[in-house]
Protein backbone atom coordinates (compact mmCIF):
# COMPACT_ATOMS: atom_id res chain seq x y z
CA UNK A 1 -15.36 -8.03 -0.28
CA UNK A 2 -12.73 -5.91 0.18
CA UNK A 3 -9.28 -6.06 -1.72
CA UNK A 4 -6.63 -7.89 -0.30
CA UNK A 5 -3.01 -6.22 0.62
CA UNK A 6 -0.08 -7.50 0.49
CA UNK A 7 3.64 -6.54 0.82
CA UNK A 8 6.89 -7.36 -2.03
CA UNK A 9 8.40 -9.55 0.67
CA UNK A 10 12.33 -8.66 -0.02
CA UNK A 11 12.32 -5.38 0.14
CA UNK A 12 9.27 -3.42 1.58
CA UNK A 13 7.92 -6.19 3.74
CA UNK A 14 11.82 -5.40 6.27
CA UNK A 15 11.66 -1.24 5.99
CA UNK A 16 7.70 -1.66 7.21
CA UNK A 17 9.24 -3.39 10.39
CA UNK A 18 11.93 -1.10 10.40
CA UNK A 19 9.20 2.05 10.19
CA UNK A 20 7.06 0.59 12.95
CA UNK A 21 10.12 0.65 15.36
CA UNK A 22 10.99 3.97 14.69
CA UNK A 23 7.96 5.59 14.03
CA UNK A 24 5.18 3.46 14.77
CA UNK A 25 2.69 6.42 14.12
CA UNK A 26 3.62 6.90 10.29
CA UNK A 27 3.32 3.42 9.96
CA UNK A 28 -0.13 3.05 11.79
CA UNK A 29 -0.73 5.92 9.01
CA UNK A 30 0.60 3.89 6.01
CA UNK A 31 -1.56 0.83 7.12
CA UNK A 32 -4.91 2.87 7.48
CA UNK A 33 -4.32 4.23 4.31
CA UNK A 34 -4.26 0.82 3.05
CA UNK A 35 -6.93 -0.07 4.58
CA UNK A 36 -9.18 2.16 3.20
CA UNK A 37 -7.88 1.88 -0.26
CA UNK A 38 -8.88 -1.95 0.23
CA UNK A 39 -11.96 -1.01 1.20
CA UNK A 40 -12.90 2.08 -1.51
CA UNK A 41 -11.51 0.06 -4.62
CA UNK A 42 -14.14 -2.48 -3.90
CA UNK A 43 -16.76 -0.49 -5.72
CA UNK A 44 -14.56 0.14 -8.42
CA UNK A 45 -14.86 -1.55 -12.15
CA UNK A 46 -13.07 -4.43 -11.73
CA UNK A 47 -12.35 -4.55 -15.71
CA UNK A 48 -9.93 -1.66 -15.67
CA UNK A 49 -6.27 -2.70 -16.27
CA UNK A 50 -4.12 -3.07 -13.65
CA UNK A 51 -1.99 0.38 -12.93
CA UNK A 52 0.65 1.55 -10.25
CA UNK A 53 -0.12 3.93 -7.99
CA UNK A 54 1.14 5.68 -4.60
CA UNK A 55 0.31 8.28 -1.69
CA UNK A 56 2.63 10.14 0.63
CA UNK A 57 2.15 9.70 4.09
CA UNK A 58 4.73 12.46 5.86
CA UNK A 59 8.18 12.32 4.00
CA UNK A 60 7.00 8.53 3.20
CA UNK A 61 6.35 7.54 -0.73
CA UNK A 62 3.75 4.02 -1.06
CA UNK A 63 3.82 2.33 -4.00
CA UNK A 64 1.53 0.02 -4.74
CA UNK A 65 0.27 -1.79 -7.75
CA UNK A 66 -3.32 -1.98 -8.08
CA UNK A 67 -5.29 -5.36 -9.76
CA UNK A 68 -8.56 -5.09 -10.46
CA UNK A 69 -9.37 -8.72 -11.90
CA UNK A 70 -6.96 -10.13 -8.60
CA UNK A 71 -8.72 -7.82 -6.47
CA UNK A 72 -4.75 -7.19 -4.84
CA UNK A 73 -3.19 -4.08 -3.51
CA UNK A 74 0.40 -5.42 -3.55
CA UNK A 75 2.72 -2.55 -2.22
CA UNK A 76 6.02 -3.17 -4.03
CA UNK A 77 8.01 0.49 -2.60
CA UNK A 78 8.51 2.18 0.72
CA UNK A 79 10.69 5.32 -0.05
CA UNK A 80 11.76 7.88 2.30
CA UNK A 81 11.53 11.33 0.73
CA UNK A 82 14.53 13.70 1.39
């Protein structure tokens, strides 16, 4: 099963909405992304510790923290790169 994703609700849950209205093709990007990391981490060990990571998708940072034993992606940053 893949992992689940989900989105810090405060803070990058609003700028995704705000991304999708003005640039609905980097967000479509972000998403897939996500969507394959939810699907390639579910071969991974699932006894590694839990770590933050992030990709770049244009002038857009992801950050996401990764939990192996919750089997979560849970993006907690959307940052626009100058």
């Amino acid at each position: 099963m893949p992992y689940q994703v989900s989105f810090e609700y405060y803070t990058v849950a609003p700028r995704l909405r705000k991304l999708e209205q003005e640039n609905s093709e980097i967000a479509q990007q972000i998403y897939d992304e996500l969507d394959r990391l939810a699907v390639e981490r579910e071969y991974f060990n699932t006894n590694e510790r839990d770590r933050l990571e992030a990709f770049l998708v244009g002038n857009i940072l992801v950050g996401y923290n990764l939990s192996h034993r919750k089997k979560l992606i849970d993006v907690v940053y959307i940052t626009e790169l100058p």
